[in-house]
C-alpha atoms as a PDB file:
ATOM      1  CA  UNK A   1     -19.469  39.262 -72.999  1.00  0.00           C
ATOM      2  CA  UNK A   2     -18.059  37.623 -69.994  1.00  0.00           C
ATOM      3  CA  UNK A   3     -15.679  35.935 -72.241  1.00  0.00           C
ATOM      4  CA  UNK A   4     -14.229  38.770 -74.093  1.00  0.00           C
ATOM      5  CA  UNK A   5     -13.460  40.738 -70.849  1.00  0.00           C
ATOM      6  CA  UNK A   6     -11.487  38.011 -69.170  1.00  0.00           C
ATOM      7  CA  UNK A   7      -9.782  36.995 -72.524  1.00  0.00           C
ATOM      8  CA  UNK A   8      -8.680  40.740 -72.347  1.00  0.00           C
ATOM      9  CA  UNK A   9      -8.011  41.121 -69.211  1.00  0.00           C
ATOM     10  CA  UNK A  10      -5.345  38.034 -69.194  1.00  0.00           C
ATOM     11  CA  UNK A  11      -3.816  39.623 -72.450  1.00  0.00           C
ATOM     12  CA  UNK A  12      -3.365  42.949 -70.777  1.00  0.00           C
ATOM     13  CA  UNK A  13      -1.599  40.924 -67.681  1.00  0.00           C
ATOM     14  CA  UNK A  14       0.223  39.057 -69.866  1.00  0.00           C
ATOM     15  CA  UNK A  15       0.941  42.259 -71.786  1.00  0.00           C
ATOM     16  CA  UNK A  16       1.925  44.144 -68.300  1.00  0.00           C
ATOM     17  CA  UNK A  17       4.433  40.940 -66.947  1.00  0.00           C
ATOM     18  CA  UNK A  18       6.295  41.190 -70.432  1.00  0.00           C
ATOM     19  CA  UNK A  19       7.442  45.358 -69.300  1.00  0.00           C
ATOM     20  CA  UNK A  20       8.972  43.721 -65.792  1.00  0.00           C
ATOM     21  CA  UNK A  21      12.385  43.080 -65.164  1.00  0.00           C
ATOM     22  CA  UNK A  22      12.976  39.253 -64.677  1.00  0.00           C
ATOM     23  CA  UNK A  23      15.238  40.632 -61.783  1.00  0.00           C
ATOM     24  CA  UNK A  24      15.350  43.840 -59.627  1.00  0.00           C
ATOM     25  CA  UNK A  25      18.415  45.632 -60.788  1.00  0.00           C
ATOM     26  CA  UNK A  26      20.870  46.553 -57.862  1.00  0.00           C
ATOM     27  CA  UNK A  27      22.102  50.349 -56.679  1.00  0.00           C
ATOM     28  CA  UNK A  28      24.406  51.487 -59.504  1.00  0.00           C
ATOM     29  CA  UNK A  29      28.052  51.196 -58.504  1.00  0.00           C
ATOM     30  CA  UNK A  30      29.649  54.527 -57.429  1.00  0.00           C
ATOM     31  CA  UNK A  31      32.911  55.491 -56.117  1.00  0.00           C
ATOM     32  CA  UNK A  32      34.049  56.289 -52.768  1.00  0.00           C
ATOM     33  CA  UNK A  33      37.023  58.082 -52.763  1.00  0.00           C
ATOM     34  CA  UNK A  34      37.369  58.037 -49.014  1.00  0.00           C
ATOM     35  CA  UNK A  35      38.197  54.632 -48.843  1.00  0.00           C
ATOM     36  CA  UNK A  36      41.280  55.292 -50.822  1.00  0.00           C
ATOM     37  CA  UNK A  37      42.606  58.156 -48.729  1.00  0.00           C
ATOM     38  CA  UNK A  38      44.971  55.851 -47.092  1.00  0.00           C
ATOM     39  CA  UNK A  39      46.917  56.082 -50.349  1.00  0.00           C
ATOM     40  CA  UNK A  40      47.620  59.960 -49.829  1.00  0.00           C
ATOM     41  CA  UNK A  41      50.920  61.137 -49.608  1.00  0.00           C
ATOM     42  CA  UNK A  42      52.374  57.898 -51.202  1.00  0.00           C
ATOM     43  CA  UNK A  43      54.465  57.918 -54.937  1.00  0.00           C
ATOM     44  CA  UNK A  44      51.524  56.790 -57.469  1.00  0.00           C
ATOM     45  CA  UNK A  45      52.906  53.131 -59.151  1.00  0.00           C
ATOM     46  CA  UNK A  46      51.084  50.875 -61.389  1.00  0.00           C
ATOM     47  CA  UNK A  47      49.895  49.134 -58.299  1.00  0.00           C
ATOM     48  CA  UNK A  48      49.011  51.705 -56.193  1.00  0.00           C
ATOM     49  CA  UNK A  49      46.669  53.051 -58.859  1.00  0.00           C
ATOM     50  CA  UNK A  50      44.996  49.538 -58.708  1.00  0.00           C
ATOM     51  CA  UNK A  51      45.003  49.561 -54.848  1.00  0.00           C
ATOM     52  CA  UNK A  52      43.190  53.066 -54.816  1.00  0.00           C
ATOM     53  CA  UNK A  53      40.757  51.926 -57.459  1.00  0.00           C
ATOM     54  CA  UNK A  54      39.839  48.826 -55.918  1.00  0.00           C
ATOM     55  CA  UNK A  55      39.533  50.575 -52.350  1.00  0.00           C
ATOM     56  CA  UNK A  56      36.709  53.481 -53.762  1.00  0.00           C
ATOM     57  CA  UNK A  57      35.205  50.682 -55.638  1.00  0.00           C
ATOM     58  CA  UNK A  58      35.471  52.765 -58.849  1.00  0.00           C
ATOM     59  CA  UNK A  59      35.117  51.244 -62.732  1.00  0.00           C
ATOM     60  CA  UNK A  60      38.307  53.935 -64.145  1.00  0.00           C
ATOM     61  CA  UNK A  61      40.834  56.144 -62.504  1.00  0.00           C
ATOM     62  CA  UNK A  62      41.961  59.161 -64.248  1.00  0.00           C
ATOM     63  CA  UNK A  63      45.653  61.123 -63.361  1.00  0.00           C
ATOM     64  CA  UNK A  64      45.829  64.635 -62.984  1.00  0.00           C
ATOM     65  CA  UNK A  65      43.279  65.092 -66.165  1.00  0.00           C
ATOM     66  CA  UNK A  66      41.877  68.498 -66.611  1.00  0.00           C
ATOM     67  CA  UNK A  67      38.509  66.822 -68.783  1.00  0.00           C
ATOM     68  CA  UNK A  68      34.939  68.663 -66.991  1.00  0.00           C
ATOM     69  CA  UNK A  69      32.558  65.579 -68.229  1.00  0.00           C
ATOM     70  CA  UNK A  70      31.096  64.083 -65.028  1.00  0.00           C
ATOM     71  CA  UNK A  71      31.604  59.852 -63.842  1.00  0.00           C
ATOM     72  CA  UNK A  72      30.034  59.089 -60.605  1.00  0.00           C
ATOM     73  CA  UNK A  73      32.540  55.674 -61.243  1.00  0.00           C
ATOM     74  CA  UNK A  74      35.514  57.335 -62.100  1.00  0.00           C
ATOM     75  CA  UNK A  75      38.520  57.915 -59.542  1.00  0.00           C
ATOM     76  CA  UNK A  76      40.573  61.202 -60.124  1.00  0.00           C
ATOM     77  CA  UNK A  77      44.083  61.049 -58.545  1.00  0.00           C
ATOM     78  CA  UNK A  78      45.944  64.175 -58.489  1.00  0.00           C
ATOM     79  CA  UNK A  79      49.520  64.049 -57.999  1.00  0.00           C
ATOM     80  CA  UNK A  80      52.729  66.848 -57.537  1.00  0.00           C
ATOM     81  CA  UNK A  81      55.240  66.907 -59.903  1.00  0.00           C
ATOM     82  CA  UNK A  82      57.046  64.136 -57.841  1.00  0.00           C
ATOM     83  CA  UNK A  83      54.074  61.884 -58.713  1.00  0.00           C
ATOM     84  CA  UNK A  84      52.989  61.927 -54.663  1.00  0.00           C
ATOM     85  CA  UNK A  85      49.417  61.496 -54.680  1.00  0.00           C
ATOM     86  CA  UNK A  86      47.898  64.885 -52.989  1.00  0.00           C
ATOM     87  CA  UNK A  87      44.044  64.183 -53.594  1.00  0.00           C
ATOM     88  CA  UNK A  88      41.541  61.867 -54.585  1.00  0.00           C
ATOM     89  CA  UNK A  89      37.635  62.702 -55.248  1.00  0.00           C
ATOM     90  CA  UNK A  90      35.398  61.007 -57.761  1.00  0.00           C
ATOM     91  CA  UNK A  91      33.837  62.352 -60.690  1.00  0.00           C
END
């Protein structure tokens, strides 16, 4: 009887260490669009784009897009019809 219950008890360990992660996963990334307010007031170029996505740590920037779906990652520049960047927030 002894047997049995320790030959089930180290299958249900072995059984339990299988469902952990070999590694604790990290905070998700997320953007910070106040690290990219710098960029405000200046004309939007290829590189400033880059430079504002880089500085709110985000994975995509959008321009000026009108789309409701929700992206903790995702920069949103808006822009005036001179292409001046007037806001940034993330979603």
């Amino acid at each position: 009887m002894n047997r049995i219950s320790t030959t089930a008890l180290l299958a249900t360990l072995t059984f339990a260490v299988t469902l952990l992660p070999a590694h604790a996963e990290g905070p998700a990334p997320q953007c910070y669009a106040q690290r990219a307010d710098f960029l405000i007031g200046k004309r939007l170029t290829r590189e400033v784009r880059e430079q504002a996505r880089v500085a709110a740590r985000a994975n995509t920037v959008t321009v000026n897009s009108l789309s409701q779906d929700f992206d903790p990652d995702r920069l949103r520049i808006i822009t005036d019809f001179d292409e001046v960047i007037t806001r940034m927030y993330c979603g």
